[in-house]
Protein backbone atom coordinates (compact mmCIF):
# COMPACT_ATOMS: atom_id res chain seq x y z
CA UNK A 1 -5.04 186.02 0.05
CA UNK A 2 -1.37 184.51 -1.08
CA UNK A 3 -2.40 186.66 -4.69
CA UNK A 4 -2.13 190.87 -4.22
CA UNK A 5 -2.70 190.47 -0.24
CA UNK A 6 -2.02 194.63 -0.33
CA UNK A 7 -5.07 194.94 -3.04
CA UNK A 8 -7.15 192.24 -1.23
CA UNK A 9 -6.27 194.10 2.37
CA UNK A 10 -7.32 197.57 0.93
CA UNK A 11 -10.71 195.93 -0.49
CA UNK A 12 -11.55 194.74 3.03
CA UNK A 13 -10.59 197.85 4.29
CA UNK A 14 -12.32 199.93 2.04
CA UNK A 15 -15.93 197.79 2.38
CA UNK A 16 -15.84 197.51 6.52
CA UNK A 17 -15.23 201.63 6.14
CA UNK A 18 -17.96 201.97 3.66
CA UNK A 19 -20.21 199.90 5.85
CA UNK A 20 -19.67 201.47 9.00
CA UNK A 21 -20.61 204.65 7.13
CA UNK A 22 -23.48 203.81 6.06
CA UNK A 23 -24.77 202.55 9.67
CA UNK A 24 -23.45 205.78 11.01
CA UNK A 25 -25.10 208.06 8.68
CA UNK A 26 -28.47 205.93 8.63
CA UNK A 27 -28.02 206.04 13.05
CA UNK A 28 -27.48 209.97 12.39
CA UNK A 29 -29.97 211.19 9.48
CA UNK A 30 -31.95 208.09 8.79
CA UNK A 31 -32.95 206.49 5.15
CA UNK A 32 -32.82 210.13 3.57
CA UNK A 33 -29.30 209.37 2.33
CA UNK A 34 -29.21 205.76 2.43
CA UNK A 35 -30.39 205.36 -1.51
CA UNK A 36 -27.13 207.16 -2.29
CA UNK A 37 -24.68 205.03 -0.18
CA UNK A 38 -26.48 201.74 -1.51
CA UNK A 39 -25.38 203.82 -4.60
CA UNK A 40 -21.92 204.11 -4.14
CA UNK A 41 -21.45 200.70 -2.25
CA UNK A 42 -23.08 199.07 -5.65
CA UNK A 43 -20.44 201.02 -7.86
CA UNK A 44 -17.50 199.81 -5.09
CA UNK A 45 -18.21 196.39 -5.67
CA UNK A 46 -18.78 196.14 -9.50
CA UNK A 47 -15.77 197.38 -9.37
CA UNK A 48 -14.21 195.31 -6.81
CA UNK A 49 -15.59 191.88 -8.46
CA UNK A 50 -14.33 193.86 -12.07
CA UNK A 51 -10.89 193.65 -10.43
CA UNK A 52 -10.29 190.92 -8.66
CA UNK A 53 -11.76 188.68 -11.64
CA UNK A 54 -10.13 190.05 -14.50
CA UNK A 55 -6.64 190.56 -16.09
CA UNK A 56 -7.23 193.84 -17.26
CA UNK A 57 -6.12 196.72 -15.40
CA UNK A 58 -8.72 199.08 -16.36
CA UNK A 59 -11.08 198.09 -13.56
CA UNK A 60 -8.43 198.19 -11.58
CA UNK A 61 -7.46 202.23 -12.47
CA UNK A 62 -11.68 202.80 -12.22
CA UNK A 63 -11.41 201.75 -8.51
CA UNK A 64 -8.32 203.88 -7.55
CA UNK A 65 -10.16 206.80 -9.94
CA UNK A 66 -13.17 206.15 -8.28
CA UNK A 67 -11.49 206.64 -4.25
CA UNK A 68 -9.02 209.41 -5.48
CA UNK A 69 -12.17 211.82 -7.43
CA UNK A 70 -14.10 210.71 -4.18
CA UNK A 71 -11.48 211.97 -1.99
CA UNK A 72 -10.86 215.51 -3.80
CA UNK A 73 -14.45 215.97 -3.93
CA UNK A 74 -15.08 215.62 -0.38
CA UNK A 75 -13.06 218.33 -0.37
CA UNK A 76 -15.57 220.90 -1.44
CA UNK A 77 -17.96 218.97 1.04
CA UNK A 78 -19.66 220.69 3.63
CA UNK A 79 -18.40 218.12 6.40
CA UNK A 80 -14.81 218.57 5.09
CA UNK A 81 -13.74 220.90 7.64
CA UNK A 82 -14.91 218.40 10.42
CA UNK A 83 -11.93 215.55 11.64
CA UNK A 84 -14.20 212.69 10.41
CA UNK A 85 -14.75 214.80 6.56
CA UNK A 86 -11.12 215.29 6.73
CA UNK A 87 -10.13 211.52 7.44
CA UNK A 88 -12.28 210.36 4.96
CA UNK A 89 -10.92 212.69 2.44
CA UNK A 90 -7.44 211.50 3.38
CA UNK A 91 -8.08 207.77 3.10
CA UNK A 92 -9.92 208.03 0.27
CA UNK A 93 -7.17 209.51 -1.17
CA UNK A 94 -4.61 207.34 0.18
CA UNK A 95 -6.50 203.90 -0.20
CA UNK A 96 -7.02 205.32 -3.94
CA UNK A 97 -3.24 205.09 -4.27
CA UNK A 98 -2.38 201.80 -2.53
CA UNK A 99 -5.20 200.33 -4.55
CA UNK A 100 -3.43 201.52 -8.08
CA UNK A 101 0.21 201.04 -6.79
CA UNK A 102 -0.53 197.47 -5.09
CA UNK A 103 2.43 195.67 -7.09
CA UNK A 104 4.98 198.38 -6.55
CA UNK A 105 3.97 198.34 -2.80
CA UNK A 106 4.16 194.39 -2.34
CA UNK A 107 7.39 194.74 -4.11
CA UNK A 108 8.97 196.87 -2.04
CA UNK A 109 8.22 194.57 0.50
CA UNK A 110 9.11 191.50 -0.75
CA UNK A 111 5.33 189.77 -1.55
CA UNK A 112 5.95 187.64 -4.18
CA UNK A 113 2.46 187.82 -6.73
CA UNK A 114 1.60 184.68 -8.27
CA UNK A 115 -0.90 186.77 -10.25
């Protein structure tokens, strides 16, 4: 965790909320929508190992694409106007950003990257 602890915080983050979704949801509606968040969880972590093993940035743009076209998407959703549809919009959003601006952030304050 000493290399991009903001990026490596965000990716723990972003999985526990992704899993407690997907209990919620299967709790709520059942398997009707699980193939979908299997889906998307599948897509997270390509993307995740994509990042976290590689030097290339690309993966790591994908990811913060991937939360921020989530977020503005959910948008248009019909649980949007609900508190939950809005949070998850906004930290979509938001953990899109930290994700893309990790350096900048652990910069400003005053993480050292080794990587």
């Amino acid at each position: 965790m000493k290399e991009r602890p903001i990026l490596i915080s965000a990716i723990i983050l972003t999985l526990i909320i992704e899993l407690i979704l997907i209990i919620l949801v299967y709790n709520k509606i059942g398997t009707e929508r699980l193939p979908s968040q299997i889906g998307r969880l599948t897509i997270q972590l390509i993307l995740i190992f994509w990042v976290l093993n590689s030097k290339s940035h690309i993966g790591l743009f994908l990811l913060a694409a991937y939360h921020i076209v989530s977020g503005i998407f959910g948008m248009n959703s019909s649980g949007s106007a609900e508190l939950l549809g809005q949070l998850l919009i906004g930290f979509h959003i938001v953990i899109g950003l930290v994700i893309y601006f990790h350096y900048w952030i652990e910069d400003r304050i005053g993480i050292k990257n080794v990587g």
